[in-house]
Protein backbone atom coordinates (compact mmCIF):
# COMPACT_ATOMS: atom_id res chain seq x y z
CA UNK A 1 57.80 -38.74 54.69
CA UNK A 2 59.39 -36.20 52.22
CA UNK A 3 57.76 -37.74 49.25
CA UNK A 4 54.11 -37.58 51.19
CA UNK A 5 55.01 -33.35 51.80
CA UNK A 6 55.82 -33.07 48.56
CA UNK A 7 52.46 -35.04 47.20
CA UNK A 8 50.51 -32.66 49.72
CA UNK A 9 52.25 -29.71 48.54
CA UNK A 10 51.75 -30.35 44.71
CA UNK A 11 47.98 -31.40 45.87
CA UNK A 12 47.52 -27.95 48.10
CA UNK A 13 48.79 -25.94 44.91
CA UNK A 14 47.04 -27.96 42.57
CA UNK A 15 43.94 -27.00 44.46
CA UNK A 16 45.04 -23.38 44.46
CA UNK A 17 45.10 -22.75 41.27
CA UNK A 18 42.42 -24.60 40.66
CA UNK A 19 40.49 -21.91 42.75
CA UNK A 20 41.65 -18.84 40.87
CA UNK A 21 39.01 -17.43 38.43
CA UNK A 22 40.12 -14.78 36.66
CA UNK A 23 36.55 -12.26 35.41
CA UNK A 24 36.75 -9.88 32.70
CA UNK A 25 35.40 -6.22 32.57
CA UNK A 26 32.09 -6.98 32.00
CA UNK A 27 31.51 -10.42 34.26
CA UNK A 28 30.90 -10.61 37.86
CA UNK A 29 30.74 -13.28 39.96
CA UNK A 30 27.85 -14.59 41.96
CA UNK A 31 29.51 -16.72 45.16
CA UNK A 32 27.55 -18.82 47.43
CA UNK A 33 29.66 -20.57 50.38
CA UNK A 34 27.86 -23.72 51.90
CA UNK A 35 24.46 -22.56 49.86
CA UNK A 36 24.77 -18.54 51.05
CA UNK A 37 25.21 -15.74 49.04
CA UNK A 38 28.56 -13.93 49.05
CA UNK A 39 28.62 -10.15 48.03
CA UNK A 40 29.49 -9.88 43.89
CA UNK A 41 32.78 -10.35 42.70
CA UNK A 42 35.18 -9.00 40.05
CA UNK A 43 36.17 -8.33 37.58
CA UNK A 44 40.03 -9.43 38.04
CA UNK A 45 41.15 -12.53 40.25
CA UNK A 46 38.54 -14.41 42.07
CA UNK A 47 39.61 -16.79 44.70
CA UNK A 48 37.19 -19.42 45.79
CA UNK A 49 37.68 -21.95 48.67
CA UNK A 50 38.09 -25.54 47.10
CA UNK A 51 35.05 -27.73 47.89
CA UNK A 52 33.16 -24.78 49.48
CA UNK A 53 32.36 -22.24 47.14
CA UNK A 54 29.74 -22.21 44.25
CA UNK A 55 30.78 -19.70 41.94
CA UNK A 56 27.96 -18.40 39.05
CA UNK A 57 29.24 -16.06 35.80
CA UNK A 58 26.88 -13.18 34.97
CA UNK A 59 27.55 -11.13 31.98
CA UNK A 60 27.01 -7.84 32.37
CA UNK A 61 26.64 -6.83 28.60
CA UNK A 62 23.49 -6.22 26.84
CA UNK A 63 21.45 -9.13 25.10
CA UNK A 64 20.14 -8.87 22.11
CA UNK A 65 16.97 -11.18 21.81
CA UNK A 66 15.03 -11.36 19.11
CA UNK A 67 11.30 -12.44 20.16
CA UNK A 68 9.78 -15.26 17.72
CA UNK A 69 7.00 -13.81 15.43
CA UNK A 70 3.19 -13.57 17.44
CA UNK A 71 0.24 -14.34 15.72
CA UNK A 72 -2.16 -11.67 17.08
CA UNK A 73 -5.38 -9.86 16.06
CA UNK A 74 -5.84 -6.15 16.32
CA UNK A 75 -8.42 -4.70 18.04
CA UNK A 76 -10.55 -3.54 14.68
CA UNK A 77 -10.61 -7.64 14.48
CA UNK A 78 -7.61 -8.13 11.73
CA UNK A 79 -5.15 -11.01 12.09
CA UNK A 80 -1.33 -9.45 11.84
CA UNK A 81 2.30 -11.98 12.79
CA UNK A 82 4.56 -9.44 14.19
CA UNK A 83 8.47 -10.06 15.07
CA UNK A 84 10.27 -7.84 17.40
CA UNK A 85 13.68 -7.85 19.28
CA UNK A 86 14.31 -6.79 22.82
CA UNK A 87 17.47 -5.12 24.42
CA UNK A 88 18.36 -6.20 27.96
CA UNK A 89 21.09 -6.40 30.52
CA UNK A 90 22.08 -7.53 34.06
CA UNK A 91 22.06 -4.52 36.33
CA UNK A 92 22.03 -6.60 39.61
CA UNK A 93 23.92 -10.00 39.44
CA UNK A 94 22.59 -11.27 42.19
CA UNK A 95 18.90 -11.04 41.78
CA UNK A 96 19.05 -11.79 38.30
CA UNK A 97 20.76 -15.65 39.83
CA UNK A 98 18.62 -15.74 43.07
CA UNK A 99 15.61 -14.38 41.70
CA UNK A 100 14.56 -16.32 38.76
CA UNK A 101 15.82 -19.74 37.59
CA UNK A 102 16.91 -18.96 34.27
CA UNK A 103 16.65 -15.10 33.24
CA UNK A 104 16.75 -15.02 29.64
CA UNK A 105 14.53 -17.29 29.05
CA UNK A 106 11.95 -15.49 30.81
CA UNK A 107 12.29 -12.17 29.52
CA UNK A 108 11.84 -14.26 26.59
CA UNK A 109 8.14 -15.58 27.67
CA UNK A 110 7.77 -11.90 29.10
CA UNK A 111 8.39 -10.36 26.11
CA UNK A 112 5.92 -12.44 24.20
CA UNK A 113 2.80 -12.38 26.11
CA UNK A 114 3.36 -8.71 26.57
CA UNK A 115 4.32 -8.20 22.85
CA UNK A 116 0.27 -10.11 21.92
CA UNK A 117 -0.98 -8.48 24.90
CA UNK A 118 -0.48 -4.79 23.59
CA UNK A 119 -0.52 -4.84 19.87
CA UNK A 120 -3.36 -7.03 20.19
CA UNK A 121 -5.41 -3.82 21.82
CA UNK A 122 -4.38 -1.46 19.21
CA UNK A 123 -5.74 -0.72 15.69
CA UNK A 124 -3.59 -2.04 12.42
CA UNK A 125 -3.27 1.70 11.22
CA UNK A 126 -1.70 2.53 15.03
CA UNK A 127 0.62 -0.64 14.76
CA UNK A 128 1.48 0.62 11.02
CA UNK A 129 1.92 4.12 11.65
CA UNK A 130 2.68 4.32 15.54
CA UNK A 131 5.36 1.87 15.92
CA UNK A 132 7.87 4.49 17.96
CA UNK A 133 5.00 4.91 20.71
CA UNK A 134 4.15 0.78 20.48
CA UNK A 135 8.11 0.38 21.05
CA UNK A 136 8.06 2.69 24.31
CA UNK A 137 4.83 1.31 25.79
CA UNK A 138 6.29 -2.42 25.18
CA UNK A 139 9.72 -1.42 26.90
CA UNK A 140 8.59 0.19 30.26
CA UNK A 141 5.78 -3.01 30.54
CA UNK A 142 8.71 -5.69 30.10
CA UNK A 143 10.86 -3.73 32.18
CA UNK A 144 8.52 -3.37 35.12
CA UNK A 145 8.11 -6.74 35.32
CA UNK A 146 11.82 -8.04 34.70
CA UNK A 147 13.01 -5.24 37.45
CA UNK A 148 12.48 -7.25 40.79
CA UNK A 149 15.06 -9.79 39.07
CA UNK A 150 17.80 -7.72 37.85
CA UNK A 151 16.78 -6.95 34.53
CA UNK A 152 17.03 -3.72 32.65
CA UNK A 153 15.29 -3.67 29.32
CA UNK A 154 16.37 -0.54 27.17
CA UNK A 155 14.82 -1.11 24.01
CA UNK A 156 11.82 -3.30 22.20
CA UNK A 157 11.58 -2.50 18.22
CA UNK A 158 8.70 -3.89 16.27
CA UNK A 159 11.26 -5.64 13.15
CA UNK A 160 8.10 -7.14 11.19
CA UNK A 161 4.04 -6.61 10.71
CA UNK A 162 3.09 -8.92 8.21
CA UNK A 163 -1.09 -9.16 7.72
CA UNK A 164 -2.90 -11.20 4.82
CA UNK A 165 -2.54 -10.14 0.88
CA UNK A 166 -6.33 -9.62 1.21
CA UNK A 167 -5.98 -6.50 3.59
CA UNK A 168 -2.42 -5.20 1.71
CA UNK A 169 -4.56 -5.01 -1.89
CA UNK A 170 -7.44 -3.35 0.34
CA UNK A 171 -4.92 -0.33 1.72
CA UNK A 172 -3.27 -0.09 -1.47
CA UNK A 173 -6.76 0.91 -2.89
CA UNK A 174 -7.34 2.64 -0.31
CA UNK A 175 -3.86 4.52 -0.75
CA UNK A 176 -4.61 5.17 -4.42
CA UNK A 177 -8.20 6.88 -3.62
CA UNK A 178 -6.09 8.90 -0.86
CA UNK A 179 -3.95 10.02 -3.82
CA UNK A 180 -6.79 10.77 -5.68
CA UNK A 181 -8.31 12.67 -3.65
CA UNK A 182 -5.92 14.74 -2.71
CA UNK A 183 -4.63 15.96 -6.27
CA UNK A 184 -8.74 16.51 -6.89
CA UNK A 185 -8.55 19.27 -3.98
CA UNK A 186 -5.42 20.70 -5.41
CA UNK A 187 -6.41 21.03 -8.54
CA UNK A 188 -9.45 22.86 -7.28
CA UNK A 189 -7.41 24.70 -5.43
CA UNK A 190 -5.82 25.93 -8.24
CA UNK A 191 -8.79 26.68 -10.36
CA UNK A 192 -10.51 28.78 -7.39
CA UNK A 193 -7.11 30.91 -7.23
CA UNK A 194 -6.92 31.67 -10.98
CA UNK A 195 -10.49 32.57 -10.99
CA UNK A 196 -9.70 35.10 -8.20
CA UNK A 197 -7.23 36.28 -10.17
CA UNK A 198 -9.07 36.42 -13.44
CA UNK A 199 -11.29 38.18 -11.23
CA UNK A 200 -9.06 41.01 -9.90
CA UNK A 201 -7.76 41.17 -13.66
CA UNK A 202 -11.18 42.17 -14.94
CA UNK A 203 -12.23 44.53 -12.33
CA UNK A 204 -9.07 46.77 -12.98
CA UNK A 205 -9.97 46.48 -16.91
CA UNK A 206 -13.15 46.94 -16.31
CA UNK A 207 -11.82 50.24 -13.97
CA UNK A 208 -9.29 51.39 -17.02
CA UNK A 209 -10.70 51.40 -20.47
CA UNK A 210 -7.35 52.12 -21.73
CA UNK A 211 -5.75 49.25 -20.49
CA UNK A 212 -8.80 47.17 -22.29
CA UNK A 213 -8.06 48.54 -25.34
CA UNK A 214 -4.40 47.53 -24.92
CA UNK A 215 -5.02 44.18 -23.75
CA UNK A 216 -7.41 43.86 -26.97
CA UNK A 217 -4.52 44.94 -29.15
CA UNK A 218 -2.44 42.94 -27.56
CA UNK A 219 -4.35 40.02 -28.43
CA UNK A 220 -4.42 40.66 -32.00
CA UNK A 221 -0.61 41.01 -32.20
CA UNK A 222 -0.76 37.35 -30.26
CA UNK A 223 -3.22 35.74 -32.67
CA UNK A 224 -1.97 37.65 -35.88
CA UNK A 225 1.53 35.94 -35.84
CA UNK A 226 0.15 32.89 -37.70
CA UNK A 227 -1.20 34.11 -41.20
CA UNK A 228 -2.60 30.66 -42.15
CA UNK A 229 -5.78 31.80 -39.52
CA UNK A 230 -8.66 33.39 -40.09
CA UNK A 231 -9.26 35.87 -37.12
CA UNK A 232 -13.55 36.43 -37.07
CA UNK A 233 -12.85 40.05 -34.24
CA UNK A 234 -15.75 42.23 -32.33
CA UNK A 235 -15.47 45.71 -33.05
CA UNK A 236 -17.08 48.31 -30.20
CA UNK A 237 -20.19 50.21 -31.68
CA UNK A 238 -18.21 53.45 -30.38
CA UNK A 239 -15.59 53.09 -32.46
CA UNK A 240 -17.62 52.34 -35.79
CA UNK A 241 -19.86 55.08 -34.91
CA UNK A 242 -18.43 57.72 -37.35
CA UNK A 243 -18.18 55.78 -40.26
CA UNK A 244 -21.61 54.72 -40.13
CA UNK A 245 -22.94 58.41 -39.73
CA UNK A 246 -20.58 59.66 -42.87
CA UNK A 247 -22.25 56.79 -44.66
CA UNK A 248 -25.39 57.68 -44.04
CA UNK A 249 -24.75 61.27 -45.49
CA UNK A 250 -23.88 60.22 -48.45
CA UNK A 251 -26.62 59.72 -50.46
CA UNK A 252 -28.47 63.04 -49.79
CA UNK A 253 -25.12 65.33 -50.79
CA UNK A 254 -25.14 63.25 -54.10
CA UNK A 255 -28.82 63.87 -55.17
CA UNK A 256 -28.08 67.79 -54.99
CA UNK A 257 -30.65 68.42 -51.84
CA UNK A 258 -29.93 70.90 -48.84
CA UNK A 259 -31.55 70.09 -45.49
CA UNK A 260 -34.23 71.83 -44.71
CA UNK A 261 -34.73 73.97 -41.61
């Protein structure tokens, strides 16, 4: 008789123990008693009823899932294999168990049809240059439809955009011609504002004849540094003027004649 207490004791603690889960911070435990849900458990010491309880782990933490590269074609008709990862986590244990069979695996399929569904409508410069707005329209489509089981997605990134060597030489001409282009306009740019300067410089010599004849002597100190040069220089009409009138006296004072009146 003792030795049969003592075998149901050891059994009765053996089963006690047994029992005892013990969750972490971040777990909780889904229950279901003879096929019913329980309310969620933990973290800390769970005890379960041998035989009668059904106890499922959820981590609460987020999931990092990287979604396998989609072969898609943009909407201006150019093929594209683009790899993204998703953020996601547990926000309702229970739903995310009594909801849907196996959770990460569908966000999975989730994330891909909704990854080819929405690139696939945009153009390959919006998917280049327009990934940040891509990345928030992908997020709040996943997590509408992952919300009736649990799930909280907080993040889809585009990781990868690879499209054929074809269309990569085709924008890289296309980014040279850009270039091109735009150091034509500043060039011109910079031509039509030293013309307006040149301008405004020759209608205030044009205003100042003194400054003229300064900027003219100027020159010839400029251009008279290096003696090896011949200098062929204008001079105004005005300023030859007298010499060519004395000249032209000349020849009447030498022949002895007086003007007449």
């Amino acid at each position: 008789m003792i030795i049969a207490l003592a075998v149901a004791v050891i059994v009765l603690s053996t089963a006690a123990v047994l029992s005892l889960r013990v969750l972490r911070e971040y777990e909780r435990a889904v229950v279901f008693r003879l096929g019913r849900l329980l309310p969620v458990k933990g973290p800390g010491l769970v005890a379960l009823r041998p035989g009668v309880d059904r106890m499922v782990r959820v981590d609460l933490r987020t999931i990092t899932m990287t979604i396998p590269p989609q072969e898609l074609i943009t909407r201006d008709n150019v093929p594209a294999r683009v790899a993204a990862v998703c953020y996601f986590r547990v926000v309702d244990p229970a739903s995310a168990v009594t909801e849907i069979e196996a959770f990460a695996p569908a966000t999975s399929q989730i994330a891909q049809t909704t990854l080819r569904s929405v690139l696939g409508g945009a153009d390959l410069d919006q998917l280049l240059a327009e990934r940040e707005r891509l990345n928030e329209d992908l997020q709040k489509i996943i997590d509408e439809q992952t919300e009736p089981w649990g799930i909280k997605v907080s993040a889809v990134e585009i990781k990868d955009v690879e499209i054929p060597e074809a269309m990569q030489r085709a924008m890289a001409r296309q980014a040279e011609a850009e270039r091109e282009r735009r150091a034509k306009i500043i060039k011109a740019e910079g031509e039509f504002q030293a013309a307006e300067k040149l301008a405004g410089a020759a209608a205030i010599l044009g205003r100042e004849p003194s400054a003229l004849q300064l900027r003219y002597l100027q020159t010839l100190v400029e251009i008279g540094v290096d003696q090896s040069t011949t200098i062929v220089f204008p001079l105004p009409l005005d300023v030859l003027a007298p010499f060519v009138a004395g000249h032209g006296d000349a020849p009447s004072r030498s022949n002895g004649l007086a003007p007449t009146a």
